[in-house]
PDB file of N, CA and C in Angstrom:
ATOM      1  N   UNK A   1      76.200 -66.363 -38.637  1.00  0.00           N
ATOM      2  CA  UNK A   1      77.639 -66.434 -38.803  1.00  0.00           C
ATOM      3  C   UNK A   1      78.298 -66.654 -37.446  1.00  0.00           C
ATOM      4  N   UNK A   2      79.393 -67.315 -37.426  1.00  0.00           N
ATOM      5  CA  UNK A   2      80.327 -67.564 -36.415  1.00  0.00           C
ATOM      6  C   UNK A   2      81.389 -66.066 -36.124  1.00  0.00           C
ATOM      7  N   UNK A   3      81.796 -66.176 -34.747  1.00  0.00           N
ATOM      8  CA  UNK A   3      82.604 -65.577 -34.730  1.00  0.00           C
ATOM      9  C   UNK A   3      83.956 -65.247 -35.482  1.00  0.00           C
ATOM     10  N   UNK A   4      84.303 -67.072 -35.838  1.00  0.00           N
ATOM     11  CA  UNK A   4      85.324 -67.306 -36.814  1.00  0.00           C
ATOM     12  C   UNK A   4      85.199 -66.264 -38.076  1.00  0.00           C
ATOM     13  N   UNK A   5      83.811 -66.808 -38.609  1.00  0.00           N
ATOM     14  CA  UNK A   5      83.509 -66.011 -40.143  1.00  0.00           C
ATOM     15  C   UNK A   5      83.389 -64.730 -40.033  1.00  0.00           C
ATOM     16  N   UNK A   6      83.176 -63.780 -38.926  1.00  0.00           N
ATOM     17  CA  UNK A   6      83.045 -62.986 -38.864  1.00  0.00           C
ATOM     18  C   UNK A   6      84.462 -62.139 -38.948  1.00  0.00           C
ATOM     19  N   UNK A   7      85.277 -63.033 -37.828  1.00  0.00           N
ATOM     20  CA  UNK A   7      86.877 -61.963 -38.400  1.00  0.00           C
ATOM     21  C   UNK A   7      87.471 -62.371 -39.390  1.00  0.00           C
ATOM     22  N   UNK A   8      87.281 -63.749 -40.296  1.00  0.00           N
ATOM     23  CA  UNK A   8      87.675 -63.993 -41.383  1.00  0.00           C
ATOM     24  C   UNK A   8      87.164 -62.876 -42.335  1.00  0.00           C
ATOM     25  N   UNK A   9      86.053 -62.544 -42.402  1.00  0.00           N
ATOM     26  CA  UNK A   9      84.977 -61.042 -43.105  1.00  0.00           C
ATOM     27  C   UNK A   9      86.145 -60.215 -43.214  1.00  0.00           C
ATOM     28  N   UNK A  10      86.026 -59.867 -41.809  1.00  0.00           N
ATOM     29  CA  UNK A  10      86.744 -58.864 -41.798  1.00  0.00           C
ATOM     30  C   UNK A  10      88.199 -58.561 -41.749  1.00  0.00           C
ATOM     31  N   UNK A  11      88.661 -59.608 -41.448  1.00  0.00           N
ATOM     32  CA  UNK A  11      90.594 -60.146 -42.289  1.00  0.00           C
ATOM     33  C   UNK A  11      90.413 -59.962 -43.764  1.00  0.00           C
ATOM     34  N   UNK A  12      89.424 -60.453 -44.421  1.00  0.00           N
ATOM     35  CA  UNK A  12      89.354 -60.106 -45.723  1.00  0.00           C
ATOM     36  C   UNK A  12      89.331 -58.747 -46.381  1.00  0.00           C
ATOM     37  N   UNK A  13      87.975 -57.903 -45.682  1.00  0.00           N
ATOM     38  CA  UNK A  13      87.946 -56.643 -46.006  1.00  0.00           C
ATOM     39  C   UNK A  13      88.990 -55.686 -45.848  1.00  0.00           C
ATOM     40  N   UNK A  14      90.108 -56.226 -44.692  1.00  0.00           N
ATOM     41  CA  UNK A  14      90.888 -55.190 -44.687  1.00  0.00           C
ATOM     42  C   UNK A  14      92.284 -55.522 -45.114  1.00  0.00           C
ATOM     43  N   UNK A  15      92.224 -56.570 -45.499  1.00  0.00           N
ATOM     44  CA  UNK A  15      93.009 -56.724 -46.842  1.00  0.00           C
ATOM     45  C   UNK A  15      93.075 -55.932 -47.934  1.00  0.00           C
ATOM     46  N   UNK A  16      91.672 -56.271 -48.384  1.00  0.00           N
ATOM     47  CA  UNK A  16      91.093 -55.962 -49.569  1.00  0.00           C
ATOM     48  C   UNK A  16      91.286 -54.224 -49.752  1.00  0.00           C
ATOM     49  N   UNK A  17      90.627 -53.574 -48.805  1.00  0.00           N
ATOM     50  CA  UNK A  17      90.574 -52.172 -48.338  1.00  0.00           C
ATOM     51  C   UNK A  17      91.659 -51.502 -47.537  1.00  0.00           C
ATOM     52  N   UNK A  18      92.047 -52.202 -46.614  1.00  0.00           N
ATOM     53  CA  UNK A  18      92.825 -51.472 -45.540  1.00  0.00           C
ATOM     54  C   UNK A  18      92.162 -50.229 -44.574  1.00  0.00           C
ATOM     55  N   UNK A  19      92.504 -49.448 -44.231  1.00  0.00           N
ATOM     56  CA  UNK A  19      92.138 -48.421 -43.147  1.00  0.00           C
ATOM     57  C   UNK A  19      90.735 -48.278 -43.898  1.00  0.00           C
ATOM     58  N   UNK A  20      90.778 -48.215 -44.945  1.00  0.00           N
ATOM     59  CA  UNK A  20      89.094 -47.388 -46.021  1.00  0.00           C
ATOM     60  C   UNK A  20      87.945 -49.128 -45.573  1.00  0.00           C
ATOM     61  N   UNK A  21      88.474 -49.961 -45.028  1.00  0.00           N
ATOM     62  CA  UNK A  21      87.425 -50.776 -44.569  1.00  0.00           C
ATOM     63  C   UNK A  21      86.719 -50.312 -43.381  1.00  0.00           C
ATOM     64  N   UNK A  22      87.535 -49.611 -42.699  1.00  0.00           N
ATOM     65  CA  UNK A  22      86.867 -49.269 -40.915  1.00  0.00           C
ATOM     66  C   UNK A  22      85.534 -48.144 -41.472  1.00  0.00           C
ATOM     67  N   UNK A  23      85.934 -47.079 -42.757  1.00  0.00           N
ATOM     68  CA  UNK A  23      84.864 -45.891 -42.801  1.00  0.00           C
ATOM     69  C   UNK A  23      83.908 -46.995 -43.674  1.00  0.00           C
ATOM     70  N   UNK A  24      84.106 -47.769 -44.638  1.00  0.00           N
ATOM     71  CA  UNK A  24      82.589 -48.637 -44.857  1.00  0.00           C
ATOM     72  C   UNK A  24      81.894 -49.164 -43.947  1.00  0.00           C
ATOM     73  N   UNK A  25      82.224 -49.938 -43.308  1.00  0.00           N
ATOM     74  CA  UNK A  25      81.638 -49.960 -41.906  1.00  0.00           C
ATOM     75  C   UNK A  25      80.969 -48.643 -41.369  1.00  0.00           C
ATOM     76  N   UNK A  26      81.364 -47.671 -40.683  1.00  0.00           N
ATOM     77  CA  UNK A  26      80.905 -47.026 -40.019  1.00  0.00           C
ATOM     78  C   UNK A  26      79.711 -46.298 -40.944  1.00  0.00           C
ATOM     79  N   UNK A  27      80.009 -46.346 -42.503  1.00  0.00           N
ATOM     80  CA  UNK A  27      78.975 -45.610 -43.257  1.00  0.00           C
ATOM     81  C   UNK A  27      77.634 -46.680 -43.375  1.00  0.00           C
ATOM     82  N   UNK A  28      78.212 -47.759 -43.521  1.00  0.00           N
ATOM     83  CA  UNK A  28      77.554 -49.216 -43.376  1.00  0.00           C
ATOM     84  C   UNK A  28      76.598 -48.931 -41.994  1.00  0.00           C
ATOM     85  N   UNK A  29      76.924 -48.602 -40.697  1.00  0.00           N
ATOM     86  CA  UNK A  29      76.328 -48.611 -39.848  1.00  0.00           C
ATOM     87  C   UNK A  29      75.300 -47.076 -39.272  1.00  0.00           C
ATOM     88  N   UNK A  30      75.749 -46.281 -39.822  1.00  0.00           N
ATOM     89  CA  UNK A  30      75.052 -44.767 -39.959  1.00  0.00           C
ATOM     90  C   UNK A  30      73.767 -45.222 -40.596  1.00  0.00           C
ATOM     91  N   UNK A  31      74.055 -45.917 -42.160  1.00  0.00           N
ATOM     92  CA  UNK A  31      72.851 -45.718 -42.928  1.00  0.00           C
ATOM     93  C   UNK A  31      71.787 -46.506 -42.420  1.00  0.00           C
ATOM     94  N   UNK A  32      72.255 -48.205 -41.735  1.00  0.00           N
ATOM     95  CA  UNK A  32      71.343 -48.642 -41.472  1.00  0.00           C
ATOM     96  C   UNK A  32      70.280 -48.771 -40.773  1.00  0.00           C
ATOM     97  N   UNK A  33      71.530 -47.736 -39.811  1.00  0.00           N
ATOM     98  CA  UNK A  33      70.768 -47.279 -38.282  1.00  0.00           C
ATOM     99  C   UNK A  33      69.276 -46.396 -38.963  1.00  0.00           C
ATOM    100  N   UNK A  34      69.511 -45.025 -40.128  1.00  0.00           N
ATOM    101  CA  UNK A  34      68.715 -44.478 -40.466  1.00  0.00           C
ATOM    102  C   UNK A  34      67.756 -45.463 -40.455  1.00  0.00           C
ATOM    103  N   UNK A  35      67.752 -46.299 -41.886  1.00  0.00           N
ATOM    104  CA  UNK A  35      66.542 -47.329 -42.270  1.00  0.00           C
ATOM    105  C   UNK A  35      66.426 -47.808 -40.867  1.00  0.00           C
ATOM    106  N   UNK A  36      66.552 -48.022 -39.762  1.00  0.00           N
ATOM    107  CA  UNK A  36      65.526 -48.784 -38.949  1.00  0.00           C
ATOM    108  C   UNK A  36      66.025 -50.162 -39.166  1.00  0.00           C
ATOM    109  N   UNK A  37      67.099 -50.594 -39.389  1.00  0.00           N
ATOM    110  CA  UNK A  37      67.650 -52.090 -39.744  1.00  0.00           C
ATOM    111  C   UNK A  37      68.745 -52.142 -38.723  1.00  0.00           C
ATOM    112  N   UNK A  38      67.991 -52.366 -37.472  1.00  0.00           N
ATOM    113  CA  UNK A  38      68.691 -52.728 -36.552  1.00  0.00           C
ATOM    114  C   UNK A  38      69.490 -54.060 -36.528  1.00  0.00           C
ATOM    115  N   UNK A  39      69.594 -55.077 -37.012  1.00  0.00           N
ATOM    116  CA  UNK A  39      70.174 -56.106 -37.060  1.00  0.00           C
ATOM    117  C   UNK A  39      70.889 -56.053 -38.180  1.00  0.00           C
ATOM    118  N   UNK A  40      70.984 -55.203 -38.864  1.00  0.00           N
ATOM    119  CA  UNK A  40      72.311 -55.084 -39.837  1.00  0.00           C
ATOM    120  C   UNK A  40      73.126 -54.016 -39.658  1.00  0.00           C
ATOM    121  N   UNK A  41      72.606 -52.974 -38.565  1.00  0.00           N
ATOM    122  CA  UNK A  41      73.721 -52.326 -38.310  1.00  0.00           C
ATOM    123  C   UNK A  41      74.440 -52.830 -37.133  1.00  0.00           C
ATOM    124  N   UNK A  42      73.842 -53.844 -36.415  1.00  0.00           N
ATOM    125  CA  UNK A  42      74.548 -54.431 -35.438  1.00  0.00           C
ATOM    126  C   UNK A  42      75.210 -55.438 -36.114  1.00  0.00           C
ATOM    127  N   UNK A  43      75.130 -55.742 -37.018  1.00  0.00           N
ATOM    128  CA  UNK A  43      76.282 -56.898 -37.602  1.00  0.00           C
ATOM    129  C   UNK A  43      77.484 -55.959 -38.264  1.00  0.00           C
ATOM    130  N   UNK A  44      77.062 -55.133 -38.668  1.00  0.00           N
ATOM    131  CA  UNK A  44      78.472 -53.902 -38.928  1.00  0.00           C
ATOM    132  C   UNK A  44      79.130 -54.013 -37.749  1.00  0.00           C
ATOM    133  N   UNK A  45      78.640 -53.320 -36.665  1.00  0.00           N
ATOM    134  CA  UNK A  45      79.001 -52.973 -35.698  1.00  0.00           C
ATOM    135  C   UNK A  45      79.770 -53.654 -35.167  1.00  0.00           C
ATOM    136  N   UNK A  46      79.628 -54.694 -34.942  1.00  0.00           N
ATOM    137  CA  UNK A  46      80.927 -56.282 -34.885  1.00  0.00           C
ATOM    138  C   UNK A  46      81.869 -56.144 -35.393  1.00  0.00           C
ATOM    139  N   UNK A  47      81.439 -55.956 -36.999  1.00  0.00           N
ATOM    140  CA  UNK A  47      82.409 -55.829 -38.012  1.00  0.00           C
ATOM    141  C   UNK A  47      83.824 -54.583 -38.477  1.00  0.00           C
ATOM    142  N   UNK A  48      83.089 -53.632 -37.318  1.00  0.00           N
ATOM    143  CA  UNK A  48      83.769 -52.575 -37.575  1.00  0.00           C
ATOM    144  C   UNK A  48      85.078 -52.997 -35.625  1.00  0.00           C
ATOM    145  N   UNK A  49      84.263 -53.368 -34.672  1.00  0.00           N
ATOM    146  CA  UNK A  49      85.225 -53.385 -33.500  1.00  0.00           C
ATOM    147  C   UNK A  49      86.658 -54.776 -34.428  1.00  0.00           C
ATOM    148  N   UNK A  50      86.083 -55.595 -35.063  1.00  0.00           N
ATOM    149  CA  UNK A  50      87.356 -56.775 -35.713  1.00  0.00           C
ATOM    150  C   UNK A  50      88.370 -55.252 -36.215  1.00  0.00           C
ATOM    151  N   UNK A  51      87.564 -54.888 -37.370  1.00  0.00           N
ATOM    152  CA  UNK A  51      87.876 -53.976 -38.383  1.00  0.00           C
ATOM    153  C   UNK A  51      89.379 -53.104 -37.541  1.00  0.00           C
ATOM    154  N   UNK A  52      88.500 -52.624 -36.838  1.00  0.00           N
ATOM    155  CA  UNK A  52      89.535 -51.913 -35.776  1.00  0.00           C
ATOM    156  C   UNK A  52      90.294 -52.420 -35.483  1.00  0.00           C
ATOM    157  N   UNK A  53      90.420 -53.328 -34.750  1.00  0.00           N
ATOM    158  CA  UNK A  53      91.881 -53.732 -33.981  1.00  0.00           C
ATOM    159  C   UNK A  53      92.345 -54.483 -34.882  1.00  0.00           C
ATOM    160  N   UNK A  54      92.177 -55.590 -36.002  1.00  0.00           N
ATOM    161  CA  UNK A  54      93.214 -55.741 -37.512  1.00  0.00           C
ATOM    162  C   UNK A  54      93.773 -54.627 -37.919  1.00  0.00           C
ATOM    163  N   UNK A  55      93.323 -53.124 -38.331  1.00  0.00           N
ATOM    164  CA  UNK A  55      94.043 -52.234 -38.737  1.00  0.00           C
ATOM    165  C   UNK A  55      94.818 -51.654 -37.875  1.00  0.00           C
ATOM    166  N   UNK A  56      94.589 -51.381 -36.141  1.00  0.00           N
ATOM    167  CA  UNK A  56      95.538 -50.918 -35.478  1.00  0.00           C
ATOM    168  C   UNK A  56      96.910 -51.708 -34.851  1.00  0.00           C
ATOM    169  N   UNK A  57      96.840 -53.458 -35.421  1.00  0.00           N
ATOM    170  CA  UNK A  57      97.381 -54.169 -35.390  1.00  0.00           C
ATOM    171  C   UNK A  57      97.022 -54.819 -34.333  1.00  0.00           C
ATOM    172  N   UNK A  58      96.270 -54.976 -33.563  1.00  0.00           N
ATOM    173  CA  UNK A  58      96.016 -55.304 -32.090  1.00  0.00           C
ATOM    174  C   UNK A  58      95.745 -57.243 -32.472  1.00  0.00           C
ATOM    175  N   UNK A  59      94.841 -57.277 -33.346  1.00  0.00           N
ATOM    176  CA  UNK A  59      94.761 -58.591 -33.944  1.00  0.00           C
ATOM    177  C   UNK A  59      95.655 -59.263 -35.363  1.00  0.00           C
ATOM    178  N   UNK A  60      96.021 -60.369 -35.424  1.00  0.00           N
ATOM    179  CA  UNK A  60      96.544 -60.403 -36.733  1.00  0.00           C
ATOM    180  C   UNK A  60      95.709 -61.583 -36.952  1.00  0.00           C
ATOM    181  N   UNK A  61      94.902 -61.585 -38.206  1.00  0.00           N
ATOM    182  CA  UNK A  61      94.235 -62.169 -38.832  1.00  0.00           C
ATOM    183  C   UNK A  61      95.219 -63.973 -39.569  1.00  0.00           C
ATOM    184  N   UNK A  62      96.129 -64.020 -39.553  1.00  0.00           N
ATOM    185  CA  UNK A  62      96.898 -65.494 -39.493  1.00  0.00           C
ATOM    186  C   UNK A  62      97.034 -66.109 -37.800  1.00  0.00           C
ATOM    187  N   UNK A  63      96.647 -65.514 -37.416  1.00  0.00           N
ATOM    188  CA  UNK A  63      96.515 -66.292 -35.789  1.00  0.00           C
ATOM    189  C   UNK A  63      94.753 -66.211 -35.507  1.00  0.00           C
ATOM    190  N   UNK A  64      94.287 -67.555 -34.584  1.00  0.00           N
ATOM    191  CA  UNK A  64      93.225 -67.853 -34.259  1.00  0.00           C
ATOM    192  C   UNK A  64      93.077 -66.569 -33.538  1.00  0.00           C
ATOM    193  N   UNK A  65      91.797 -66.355 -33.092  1.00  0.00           N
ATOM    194  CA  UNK A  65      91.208 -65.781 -32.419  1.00  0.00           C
ATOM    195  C   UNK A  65      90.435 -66.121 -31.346  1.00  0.00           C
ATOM    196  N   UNK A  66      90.890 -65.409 -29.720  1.00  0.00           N
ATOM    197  CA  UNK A  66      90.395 -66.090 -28.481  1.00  0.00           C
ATOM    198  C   UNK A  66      89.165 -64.994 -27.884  1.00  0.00           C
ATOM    199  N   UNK A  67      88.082 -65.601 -27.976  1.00  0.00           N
ATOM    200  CA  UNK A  67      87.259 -64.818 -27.470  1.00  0.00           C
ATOM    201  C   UNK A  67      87.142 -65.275 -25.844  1.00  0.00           C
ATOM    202  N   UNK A  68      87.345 -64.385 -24.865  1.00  0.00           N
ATOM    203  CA  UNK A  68      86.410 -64.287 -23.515  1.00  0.00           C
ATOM    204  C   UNK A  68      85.882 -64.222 -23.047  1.00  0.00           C
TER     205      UNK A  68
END
């Protein structure tokens, strides 16, 4: 996945969810860590820093996104 698709993901989820998207994530990333599925809790983990700053408003998901 692209960076794009990735905050599009997560523009979606927290639509969809709102604030209750950031704790799927983080439960998302607890469990996987258990199982030993390191590459899917690191794709949470992405998913939860977007997650974050869409809900604290820092990003708004109708404007591009500039990575540095």
């Amino acid at each position: 996945m692209t960076t794009d698709d990735l905050y599009k993901l997560a523009a979606d989820l927290a639509d969809e969810h709102g604030p209750l998207a950031l704790d799927y994530a983080r439960r998302a990333i607890a469990s996987f860590d258990a199982e030993g599925a390191t590459d899917r809790a690191q794709f949470w983990q992405v998913l939860s820093v977007f997650l974050d700053d869409i809900v604290a408003r820092r990003l708004n998901p109708a404007e591009p996104i500039v990575i540095h």
